[in-house]
N, C-alpha and C. Protein backbone atom coordinates (compact mmCIF):
# COMPACT_ATOMS: atom_id res chain seq x y z
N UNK A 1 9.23 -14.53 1.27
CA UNK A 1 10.00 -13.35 0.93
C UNK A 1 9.47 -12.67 -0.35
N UNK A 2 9.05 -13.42 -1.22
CA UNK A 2 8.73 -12.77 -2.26
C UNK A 2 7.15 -12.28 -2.35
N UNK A 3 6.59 -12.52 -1.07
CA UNK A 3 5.36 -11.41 -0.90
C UNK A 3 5.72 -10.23 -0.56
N UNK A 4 6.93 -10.13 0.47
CA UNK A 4 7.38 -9.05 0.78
C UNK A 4 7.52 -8.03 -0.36
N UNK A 5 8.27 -8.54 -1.16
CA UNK A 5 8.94 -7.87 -2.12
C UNK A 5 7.45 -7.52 -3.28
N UNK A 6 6.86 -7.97 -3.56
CA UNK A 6 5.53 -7.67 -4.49
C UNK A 6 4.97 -7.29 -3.60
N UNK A 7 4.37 -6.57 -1.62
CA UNK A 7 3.72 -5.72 -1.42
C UNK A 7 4.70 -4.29 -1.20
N UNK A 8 6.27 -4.34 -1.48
CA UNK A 8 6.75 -3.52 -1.47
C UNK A 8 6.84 -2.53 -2.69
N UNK A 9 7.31 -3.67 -3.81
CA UNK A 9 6.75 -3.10 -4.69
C UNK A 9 5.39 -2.39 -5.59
N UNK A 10 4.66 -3.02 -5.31
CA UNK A 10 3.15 -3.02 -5.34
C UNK A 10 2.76 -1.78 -4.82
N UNK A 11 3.14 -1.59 -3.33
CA UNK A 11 2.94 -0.25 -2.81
C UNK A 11 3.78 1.25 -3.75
N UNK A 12 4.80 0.78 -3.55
CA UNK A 12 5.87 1.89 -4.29
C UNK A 12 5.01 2.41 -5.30
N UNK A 13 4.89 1.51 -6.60
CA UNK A 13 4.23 2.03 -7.45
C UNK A 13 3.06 2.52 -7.38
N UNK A 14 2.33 2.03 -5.96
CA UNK A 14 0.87 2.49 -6.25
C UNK A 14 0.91 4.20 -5.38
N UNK A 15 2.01 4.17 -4.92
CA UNK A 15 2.61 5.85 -4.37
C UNK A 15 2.44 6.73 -5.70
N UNK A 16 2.94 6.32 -6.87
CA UNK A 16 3.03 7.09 -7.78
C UNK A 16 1.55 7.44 -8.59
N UNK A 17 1.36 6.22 -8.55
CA UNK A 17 -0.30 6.21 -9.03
C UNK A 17 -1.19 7.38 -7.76
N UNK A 18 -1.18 7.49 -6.69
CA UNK A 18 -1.70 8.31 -6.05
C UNK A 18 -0.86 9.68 -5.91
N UNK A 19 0.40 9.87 -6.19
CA UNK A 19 1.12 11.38 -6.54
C UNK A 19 0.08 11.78 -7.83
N UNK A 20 -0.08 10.94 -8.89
CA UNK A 20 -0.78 11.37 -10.07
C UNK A 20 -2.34 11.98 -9.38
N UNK A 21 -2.93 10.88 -8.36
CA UNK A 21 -4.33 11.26 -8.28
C UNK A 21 -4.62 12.78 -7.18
N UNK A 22 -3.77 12.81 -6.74
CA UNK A 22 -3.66 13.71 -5.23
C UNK A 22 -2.76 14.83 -5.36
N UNK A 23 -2.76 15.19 -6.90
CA UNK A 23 -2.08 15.89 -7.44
C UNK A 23 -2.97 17.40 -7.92
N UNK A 24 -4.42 16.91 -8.45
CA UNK A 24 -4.94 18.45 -8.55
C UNK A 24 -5.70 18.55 -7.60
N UNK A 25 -5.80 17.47 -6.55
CA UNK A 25 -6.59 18.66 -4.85
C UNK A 25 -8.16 18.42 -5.67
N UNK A 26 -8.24 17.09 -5.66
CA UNK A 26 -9.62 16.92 -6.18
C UNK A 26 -10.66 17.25 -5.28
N UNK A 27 -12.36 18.42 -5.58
CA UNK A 27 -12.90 18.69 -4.65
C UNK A 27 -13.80 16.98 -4.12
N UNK A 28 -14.22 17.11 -2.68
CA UNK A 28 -14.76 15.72 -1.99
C UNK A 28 -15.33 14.37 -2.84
N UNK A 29 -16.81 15.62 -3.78
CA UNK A 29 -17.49 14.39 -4.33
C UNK A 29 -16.42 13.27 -5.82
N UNK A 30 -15.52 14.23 -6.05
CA UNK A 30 -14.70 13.64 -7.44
C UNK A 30 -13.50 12.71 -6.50
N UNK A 31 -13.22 13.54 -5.39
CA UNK A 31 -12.48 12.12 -4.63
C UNK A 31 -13.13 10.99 -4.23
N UNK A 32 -14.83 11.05 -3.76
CA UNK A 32 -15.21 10.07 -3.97
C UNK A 32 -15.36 8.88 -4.69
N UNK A 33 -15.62 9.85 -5.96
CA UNK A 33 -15.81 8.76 -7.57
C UNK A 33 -14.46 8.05 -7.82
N UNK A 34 -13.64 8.97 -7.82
CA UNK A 34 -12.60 8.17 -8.01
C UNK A 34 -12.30 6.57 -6.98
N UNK A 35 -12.37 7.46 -5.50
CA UNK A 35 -12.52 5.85 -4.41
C UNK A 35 -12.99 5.20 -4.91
N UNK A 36 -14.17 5.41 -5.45
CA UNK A 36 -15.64 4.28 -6.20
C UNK A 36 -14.73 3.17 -7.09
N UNK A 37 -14.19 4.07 -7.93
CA UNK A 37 -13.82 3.06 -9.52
C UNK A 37 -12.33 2.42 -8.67
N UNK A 38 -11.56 3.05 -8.61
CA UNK A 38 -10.29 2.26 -7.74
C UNK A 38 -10.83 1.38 -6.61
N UNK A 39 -12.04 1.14 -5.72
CA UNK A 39 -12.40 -0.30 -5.66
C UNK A 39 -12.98 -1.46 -5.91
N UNK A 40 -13.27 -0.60 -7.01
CA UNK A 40 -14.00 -1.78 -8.48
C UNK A 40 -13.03 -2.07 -8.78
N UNK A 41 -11.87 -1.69 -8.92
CA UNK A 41 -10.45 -2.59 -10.16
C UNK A 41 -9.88 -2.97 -8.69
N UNK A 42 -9.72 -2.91 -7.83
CA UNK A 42 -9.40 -3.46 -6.66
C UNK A 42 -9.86 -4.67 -6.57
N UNK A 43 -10.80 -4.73 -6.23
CA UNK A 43 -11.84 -6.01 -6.09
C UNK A 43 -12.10 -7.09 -7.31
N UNK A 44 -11.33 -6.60 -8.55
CA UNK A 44 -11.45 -7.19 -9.47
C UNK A 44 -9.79 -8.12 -9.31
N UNK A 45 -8.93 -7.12 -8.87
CA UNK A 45 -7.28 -7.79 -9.41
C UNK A 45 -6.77 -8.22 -7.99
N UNK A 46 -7.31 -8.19 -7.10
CA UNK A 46 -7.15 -8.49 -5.64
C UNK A 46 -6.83 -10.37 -5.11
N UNK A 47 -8.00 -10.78 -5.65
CA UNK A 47 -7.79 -12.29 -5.67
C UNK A 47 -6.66 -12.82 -6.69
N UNK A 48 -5.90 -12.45 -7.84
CA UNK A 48 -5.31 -12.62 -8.76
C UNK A 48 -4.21 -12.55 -8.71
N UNK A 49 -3.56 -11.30 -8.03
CA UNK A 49 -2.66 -10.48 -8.20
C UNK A 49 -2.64 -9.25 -6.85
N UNK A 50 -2.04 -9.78 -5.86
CA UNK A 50 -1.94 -8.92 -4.48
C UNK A 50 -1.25 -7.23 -4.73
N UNK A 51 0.42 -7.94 -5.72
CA UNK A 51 1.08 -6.51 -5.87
C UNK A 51 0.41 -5.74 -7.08
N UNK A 52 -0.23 -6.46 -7.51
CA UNK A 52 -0.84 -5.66 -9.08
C UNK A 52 -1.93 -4.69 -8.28
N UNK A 53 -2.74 -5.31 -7.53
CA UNK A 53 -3.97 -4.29 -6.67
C UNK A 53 -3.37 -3.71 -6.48
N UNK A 54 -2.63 -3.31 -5.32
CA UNK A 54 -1.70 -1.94 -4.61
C UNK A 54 -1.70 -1.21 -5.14
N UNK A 55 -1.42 -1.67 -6.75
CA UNK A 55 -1.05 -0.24 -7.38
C UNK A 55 -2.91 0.94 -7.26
N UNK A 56 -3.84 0.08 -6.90
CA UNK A 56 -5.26 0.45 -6.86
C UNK A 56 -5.45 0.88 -5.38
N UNK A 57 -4.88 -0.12 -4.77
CA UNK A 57 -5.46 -0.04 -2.81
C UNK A 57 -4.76 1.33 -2.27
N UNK A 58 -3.13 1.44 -2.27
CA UNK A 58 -2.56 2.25 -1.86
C UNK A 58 -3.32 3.71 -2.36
N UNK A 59 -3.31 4.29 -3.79
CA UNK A 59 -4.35 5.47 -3.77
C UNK A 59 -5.71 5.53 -3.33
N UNK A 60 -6.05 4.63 -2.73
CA UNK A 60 -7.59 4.61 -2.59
C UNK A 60 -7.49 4.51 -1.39
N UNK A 61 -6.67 4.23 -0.09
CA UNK A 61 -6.11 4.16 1.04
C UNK A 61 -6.02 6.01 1.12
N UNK A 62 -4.88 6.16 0.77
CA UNK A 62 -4.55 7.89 0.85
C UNK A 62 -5.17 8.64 0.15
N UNK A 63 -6.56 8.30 -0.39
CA UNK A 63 -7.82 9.48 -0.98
C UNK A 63 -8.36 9.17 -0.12
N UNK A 64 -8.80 8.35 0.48
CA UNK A 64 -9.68 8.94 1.47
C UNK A 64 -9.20 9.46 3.32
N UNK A 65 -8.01 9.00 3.36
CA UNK A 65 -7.37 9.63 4.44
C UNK A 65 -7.15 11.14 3.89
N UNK A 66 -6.79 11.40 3.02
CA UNK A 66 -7.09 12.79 2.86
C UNK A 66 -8.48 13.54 2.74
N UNK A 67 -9.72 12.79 2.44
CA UNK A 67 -11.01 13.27 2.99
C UNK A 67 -11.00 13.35 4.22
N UNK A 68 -10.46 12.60 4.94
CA UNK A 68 -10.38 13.03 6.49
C UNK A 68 -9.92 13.92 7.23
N UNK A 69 -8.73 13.49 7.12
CA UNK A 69 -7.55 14.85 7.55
C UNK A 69 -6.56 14.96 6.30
N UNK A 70 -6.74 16.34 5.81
CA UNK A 70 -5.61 16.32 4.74
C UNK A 70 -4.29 16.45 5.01
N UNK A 71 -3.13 15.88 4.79
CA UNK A 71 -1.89 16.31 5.31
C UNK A 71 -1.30 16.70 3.57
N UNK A 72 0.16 17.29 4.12
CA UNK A 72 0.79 17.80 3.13
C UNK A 72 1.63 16.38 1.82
N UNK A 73 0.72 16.30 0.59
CA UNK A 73 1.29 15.23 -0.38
C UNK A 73 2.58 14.91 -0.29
N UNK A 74 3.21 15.33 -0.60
CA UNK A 74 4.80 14.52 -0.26
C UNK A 74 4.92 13.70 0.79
N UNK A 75 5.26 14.62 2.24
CA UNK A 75 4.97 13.92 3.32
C UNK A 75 4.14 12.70 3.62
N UNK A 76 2.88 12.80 3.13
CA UNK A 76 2.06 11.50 2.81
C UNK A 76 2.79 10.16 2.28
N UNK A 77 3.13 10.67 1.32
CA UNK A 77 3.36 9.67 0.12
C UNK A 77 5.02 9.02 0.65
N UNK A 78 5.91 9.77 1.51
CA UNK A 78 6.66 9.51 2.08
C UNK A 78 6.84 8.58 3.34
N UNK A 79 5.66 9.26 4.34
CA UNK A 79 5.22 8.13 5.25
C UNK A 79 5.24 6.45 5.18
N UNK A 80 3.96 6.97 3.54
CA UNK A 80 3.23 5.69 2.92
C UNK A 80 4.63 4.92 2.85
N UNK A 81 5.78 5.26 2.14
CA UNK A 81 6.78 4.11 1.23
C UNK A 81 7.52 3.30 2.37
N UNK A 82 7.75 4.46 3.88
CA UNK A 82 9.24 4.29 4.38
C UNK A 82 8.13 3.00 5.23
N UNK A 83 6.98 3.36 5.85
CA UNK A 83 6.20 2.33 6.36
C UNK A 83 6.10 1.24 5.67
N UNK A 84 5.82 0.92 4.56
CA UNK A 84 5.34 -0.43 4.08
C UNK A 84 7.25 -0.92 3.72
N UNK A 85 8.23 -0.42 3.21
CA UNK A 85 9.27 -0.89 3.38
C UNK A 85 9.64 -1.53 5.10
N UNK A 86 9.09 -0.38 5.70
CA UNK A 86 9.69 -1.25 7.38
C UNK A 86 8.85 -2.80 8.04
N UNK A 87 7.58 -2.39 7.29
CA UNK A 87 6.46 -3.38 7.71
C UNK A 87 7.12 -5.07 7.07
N UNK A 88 7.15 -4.73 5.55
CA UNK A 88 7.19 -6.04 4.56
C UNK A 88 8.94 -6.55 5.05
N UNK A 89 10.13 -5.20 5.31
CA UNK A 89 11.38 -5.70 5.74
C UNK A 89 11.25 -6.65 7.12
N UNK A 90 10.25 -6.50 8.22
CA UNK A 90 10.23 -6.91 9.64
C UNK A 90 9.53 -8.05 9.04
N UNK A 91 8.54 -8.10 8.33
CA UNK A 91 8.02 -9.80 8.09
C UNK A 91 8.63 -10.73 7.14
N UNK A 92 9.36 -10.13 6.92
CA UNK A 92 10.38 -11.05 5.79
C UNK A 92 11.51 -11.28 6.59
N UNK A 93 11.91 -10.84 7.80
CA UNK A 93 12.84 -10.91 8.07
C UNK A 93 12.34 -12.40 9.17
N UNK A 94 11.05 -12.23 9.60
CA UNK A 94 10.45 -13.10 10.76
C UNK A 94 9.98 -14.54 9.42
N UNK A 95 10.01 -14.14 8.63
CA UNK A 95 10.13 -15.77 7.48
C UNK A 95 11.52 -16.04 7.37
N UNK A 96 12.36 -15.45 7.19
CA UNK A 96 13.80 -15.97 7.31
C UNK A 96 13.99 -16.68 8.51
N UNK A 97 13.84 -15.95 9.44
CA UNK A 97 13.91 -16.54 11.02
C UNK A 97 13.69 -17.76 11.41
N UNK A 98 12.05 -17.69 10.82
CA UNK A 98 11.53 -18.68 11.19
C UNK A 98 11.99 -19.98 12.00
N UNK A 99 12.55 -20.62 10.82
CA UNK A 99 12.99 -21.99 11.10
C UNK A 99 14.65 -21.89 12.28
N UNK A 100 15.08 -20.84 12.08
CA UNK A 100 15.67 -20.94 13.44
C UNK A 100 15.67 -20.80 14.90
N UNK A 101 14.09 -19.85 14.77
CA UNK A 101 13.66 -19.81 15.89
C UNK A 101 13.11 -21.00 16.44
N UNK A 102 12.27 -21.68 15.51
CA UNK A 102 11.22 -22.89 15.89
C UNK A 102 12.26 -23.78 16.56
N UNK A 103 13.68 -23.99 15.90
CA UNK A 103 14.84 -24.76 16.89
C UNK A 103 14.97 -24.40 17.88
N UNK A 104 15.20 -22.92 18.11
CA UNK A 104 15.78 -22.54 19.17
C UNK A 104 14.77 -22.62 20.58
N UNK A 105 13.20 -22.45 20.12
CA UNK A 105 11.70 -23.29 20.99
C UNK A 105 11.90 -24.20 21.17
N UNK A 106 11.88 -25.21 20.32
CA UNK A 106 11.56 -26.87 20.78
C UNK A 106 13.12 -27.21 21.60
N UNK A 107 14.10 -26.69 21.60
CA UNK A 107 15.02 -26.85 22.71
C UNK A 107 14.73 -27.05 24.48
């Protein structure tokens, strides 16, 4: 449960960290650079610290989906939260479970 909760949080904040980056409509090659250095500190705090990265992965996730197809920032960043809340709520909910399901199998 408490991964849940540090990739929920983790994400949340790293929403804000990418409202900051996806905020002046950076042209391609400076959205690049930026991807660049946000997966250098990625790759650095990743093994260490799962929810601490996010705050790195999640903008570096939605910079370059916006090199792709740009959609409208809010909406984005809205998607991003209500998804990883439904994702981390459904697997936390299947670790709670767990052990009552595994009874309710070996029956």
């Amino acid at each position: 449960m408490a991964g849940a909760a540090h990739r929920i949080l983790g994400t949340l904040l790293g929403l804000l960290t990418s409202a900051v980056l996806l905020a002046p409509h950076l042209p391609p090659y400076a959205t690049v650079l930026v991807v660049a250095v946000l997966q250098i500190v990625t790759e650095l705090l990743v093994g260490r610290n799962y929810g601490l990265a996010l705050l790195f992965i999640t903008p570096m996730a939605l910079l370059m989906g916006q090199l792709a197809v740009a959609r409208p920032t809010g909406q984005l960043l809205f998607d991003r939260g209500v998804e990883t809340v439904i994702g981390a709520g459904i697997g936390g909910l299947i670790v709670v479970c767990e052990p009552w399901l595994r009874s309710r199998i070996s029956r």
